[in-house]
C-alpha atoms as a PDB file:
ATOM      1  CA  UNK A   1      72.011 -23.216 -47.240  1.00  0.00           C
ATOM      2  CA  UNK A   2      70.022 -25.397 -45.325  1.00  0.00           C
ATOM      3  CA  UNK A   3      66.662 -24.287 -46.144  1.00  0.00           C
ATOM      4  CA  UNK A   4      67.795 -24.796 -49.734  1.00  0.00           C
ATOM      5  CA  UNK A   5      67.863 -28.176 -49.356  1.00  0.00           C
ATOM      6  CA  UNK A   6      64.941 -28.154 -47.137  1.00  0.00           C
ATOM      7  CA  UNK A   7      62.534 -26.201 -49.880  1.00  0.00           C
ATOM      8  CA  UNK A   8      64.623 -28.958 -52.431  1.00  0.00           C
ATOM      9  CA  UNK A   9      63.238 -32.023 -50.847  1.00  0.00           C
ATOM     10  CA  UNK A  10      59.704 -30.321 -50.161  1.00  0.00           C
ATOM     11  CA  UNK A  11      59.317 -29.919 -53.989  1.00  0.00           C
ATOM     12  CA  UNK A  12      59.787 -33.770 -54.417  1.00  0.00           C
ATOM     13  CA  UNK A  13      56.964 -34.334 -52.947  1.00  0.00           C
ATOM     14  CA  UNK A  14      54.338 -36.349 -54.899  1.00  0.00           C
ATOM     15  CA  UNK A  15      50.686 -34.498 -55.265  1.00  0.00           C
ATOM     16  CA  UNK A  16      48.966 -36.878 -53.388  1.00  0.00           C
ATOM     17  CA  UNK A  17      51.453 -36.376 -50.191  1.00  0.00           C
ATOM     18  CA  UNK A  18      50.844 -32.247 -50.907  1.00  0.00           C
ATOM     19  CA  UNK A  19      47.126 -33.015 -50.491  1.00  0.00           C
ATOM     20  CA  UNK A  20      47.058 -34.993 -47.499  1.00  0.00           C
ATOM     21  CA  UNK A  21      49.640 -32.474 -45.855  1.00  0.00           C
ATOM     22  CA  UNK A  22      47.119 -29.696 -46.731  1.00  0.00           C
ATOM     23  CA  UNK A  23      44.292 -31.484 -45.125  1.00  0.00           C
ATOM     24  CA  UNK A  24      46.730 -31.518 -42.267  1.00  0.00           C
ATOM     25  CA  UNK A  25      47.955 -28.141 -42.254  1.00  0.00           C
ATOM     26  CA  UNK A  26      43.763 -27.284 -42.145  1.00  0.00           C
ATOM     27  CA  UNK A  27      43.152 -29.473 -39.040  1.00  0.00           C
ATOM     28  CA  UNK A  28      46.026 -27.660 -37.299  1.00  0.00           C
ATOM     29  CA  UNK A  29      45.019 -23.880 -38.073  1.00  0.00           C
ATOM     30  CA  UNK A  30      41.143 -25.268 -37.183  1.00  0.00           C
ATOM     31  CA  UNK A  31      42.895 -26.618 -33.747  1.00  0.00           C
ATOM     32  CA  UNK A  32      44.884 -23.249 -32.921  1.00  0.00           C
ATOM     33  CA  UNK A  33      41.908 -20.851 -33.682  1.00  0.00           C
ATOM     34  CA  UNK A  34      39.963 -23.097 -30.951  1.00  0.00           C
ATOM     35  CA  UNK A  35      42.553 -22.755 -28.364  1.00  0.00           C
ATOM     36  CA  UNK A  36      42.994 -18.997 -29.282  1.00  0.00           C
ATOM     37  CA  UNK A  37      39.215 -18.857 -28.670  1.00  0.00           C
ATOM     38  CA  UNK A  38      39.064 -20.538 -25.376  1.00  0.00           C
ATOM     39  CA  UNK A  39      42.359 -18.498 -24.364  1.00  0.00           C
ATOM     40  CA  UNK A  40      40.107 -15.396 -25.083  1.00  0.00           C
ATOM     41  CA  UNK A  41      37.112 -16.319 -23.618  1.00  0.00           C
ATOM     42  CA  UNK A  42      38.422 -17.597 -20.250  1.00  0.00           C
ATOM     43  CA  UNK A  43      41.632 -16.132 -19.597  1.00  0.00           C
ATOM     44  CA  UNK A  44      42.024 -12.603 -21.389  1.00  0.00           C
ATOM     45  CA  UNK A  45      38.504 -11.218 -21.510  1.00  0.00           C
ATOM     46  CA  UNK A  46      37.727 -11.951 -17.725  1.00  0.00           C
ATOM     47  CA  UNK A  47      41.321 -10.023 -17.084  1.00  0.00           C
ATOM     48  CA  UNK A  48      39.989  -6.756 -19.523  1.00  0.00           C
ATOM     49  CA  UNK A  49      36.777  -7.063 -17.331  1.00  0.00           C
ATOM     50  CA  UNK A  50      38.290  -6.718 -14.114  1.00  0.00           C
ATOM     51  CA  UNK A  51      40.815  -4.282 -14.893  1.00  0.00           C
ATOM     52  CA  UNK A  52      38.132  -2.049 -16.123  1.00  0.00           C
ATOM     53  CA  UNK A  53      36.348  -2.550 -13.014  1.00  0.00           C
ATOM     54  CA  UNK A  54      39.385  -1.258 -10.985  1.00  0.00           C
ATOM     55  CA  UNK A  55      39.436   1.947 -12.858  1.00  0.00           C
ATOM     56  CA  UNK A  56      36.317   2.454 -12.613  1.00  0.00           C
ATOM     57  CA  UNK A  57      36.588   2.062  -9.000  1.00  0.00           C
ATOM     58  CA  UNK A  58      40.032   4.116  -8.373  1.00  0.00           C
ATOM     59  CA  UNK A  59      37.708   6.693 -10.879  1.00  0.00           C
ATOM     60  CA  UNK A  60      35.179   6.708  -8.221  1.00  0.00           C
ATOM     61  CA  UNK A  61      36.499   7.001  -5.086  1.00  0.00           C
ATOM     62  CA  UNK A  62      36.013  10.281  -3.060  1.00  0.00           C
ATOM     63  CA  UNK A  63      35.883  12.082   0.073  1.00  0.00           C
ATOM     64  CA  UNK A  64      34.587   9.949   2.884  1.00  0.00           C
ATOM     65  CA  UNK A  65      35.043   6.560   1.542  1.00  0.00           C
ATOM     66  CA  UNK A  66      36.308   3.762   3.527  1.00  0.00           C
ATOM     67  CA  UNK A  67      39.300   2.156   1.606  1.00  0.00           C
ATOM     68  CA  UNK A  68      42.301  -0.626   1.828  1.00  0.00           C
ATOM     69  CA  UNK A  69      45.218  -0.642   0.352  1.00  0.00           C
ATOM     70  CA  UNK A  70      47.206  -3.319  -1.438  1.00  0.00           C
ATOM     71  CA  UNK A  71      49.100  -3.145   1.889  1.00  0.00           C
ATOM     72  CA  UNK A  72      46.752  -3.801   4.368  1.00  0.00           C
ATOM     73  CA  UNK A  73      46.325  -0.121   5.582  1.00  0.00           C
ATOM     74  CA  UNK A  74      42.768   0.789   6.599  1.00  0.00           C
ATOM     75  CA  UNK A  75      41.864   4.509   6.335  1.00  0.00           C
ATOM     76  CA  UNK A  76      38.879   6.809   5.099  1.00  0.00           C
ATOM     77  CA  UNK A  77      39.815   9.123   2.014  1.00  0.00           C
ATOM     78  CA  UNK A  78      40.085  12.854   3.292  1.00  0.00           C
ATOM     79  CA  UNK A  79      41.519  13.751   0.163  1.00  0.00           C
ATOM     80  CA  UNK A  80      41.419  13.137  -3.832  1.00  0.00           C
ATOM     81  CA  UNK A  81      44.045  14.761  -5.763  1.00  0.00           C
ATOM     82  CA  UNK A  82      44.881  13.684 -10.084  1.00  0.00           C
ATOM     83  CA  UNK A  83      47.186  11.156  -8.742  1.00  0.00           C
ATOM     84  CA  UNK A  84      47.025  10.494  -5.544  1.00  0.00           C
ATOM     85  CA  UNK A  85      45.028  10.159  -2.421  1.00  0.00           C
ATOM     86  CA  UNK A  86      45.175  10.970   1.127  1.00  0.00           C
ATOM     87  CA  UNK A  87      43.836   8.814   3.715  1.00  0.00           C
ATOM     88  CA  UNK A  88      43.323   9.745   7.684  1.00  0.00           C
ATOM     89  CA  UNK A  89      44.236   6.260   9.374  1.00  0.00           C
ATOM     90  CA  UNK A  90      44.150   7.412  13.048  1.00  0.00           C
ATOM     91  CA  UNK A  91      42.814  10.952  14.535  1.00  0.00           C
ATOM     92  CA  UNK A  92      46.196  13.211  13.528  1.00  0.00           C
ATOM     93  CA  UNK A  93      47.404  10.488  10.877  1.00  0.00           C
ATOM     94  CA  UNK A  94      47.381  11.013   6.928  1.00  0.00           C
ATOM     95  CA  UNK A  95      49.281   9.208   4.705  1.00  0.00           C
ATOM     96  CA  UNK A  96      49.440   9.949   0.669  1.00  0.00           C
ATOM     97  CA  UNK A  97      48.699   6.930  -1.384  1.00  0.00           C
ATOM     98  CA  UNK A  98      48.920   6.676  -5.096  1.00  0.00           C
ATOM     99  CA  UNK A  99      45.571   5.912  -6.317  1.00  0.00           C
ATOM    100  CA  UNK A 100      46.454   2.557  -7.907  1.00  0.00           C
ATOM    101  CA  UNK A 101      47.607   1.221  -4.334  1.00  0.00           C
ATOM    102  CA  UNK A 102      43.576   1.242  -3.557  1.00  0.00           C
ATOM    103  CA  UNK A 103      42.789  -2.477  -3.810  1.00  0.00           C
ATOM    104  CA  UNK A 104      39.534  -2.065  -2.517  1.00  0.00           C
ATOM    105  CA  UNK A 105      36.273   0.601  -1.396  1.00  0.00           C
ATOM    106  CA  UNK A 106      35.294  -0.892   1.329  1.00  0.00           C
ATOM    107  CA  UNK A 107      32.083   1.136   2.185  1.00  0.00           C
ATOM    108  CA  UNK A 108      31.375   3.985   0.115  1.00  0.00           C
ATOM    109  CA  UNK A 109      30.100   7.457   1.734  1.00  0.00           C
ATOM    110  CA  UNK A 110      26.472   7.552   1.854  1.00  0.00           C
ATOM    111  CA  UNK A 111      24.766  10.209  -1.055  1.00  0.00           C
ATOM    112  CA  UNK A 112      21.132  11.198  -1.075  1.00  0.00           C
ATOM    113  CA  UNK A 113      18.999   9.607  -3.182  1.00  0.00           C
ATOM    114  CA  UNK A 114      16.139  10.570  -4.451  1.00  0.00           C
ATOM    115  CA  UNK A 115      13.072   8.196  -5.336  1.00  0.00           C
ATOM    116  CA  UNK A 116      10.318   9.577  -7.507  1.00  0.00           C
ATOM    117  CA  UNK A 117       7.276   8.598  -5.971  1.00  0.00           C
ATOM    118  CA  UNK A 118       5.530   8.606  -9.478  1.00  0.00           C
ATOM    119  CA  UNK A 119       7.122   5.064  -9.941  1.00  0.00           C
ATOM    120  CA  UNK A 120       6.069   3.975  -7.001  1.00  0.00           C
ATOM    121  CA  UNK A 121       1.856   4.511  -7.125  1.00  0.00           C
ATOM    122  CA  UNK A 122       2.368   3.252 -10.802  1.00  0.00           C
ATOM    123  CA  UNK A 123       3.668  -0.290  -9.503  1.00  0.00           C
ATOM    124  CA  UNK A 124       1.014  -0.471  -6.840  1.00  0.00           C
ATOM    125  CA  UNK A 125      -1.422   0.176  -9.734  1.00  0.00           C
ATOM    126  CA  UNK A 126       0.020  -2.750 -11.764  1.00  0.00           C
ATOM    127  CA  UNK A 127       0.007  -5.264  -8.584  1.00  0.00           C
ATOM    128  CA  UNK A 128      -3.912  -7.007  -8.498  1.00  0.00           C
ATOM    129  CA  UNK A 129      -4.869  -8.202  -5.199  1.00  0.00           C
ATOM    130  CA  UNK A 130      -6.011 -11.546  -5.266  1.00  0.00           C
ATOM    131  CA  UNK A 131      -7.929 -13.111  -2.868  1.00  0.00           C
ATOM    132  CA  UNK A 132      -8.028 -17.040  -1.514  1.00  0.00           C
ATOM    133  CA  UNK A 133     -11.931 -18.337  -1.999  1.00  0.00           C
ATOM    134  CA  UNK A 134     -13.395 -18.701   0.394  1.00  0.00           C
ATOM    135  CA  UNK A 135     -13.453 -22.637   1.753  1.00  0.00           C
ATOM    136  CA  UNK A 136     -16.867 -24.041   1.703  1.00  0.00           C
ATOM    137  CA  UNK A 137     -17.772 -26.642   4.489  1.00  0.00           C
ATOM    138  CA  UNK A 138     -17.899 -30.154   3.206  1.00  0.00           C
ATOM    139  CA  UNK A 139     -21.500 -30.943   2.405  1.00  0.00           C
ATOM    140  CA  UNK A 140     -23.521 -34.238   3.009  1.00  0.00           C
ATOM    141  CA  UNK A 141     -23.210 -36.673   0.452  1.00  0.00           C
ATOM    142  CA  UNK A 142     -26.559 -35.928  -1.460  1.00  0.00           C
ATOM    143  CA  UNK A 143     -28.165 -39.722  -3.333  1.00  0.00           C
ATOM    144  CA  UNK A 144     -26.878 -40.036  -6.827  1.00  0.00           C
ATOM    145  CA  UNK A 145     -29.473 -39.801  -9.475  1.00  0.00           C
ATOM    146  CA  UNK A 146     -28.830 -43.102 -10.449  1.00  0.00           C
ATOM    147  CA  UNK A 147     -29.099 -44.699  -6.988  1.00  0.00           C
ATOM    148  CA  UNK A 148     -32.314 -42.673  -6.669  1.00  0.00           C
ATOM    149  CA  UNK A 149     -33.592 -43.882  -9.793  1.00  0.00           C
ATOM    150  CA  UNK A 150     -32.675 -47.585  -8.793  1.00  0.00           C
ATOM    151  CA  UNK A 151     -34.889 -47.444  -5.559  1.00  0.00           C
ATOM    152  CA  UNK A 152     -37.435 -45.740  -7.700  1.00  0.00           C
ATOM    153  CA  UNK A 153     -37.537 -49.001  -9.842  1.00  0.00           C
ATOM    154  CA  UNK A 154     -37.784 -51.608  -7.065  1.00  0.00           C
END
């Protein structure tokens, strides 16, 4: 019943209040869609970025990395299962982990990498050597041709 009366009184409204309350109305949405934006850009995509980062990172980890968990414990990964991981913290200690409880990688195991040393002779072709000149000694002020033709006159 009440909006009745509320939609009532609405439709009293003269045309020249409707337009002002429409340029209004456009203000407002402009205003929301800004803070929506700025919401986005400094709260929500920064959050997608770093989730994805931590899967990427739980995705990564295997045998022989160095890891801490969101409780503190220090231990290298001895093994990766779907779920879960396994991490020797002292000489006869293992403890199971679920993988999300890795906060962190702290040094991963070293792999072999190979460099192509094709790459390498083509960027010392590209670098040009360039030398300093050479600094000449300072020579003896020679008689400007002017001066000289000065003397010549007198």
């Amino acid at each position: 019943m009440y909006s009745l009366i509320l939609a009532m009184g609405m439709g009293a409204q003269t045309a020249s209040d409707g337009a002002a309350a429409g340029g209004s109305m456009v203000t407002t949405l402009i205003t929301f869609g800004v803070i929506i934006l700025i919401f986005y850009f400094l709260i929500i995509r920064p959050q997608k970025k770093r989730d994805k980062e931590a899967k990427d990172m739980i995705a990564a980890i295997k045998k022989g990395d160095k890891v801490v968990t969101i409780g503190g414990i220090r231990g290298t990964v001895a093994v990766v299962k779907d779920s879960t991981v396994i991490l020797k913290v002292d000489d006869n200690t293992r403890i199971e982990f679920n993988k999300n409880a890795i906060s962190a990688v702290l040094n991963k195991k070293e792999e072999t990498v190979v460099e192509k040393p094709a790459k390498k002779s083509a960027d010392k072709e590209k670098i040009e050597k360039v030398e300093k000149p050479a600094v000449e000694a300072p020579k003896a002020e020679e008689p400007k041709a002017e001066e000289a033709a000065e003397k010549a006159e007198n």
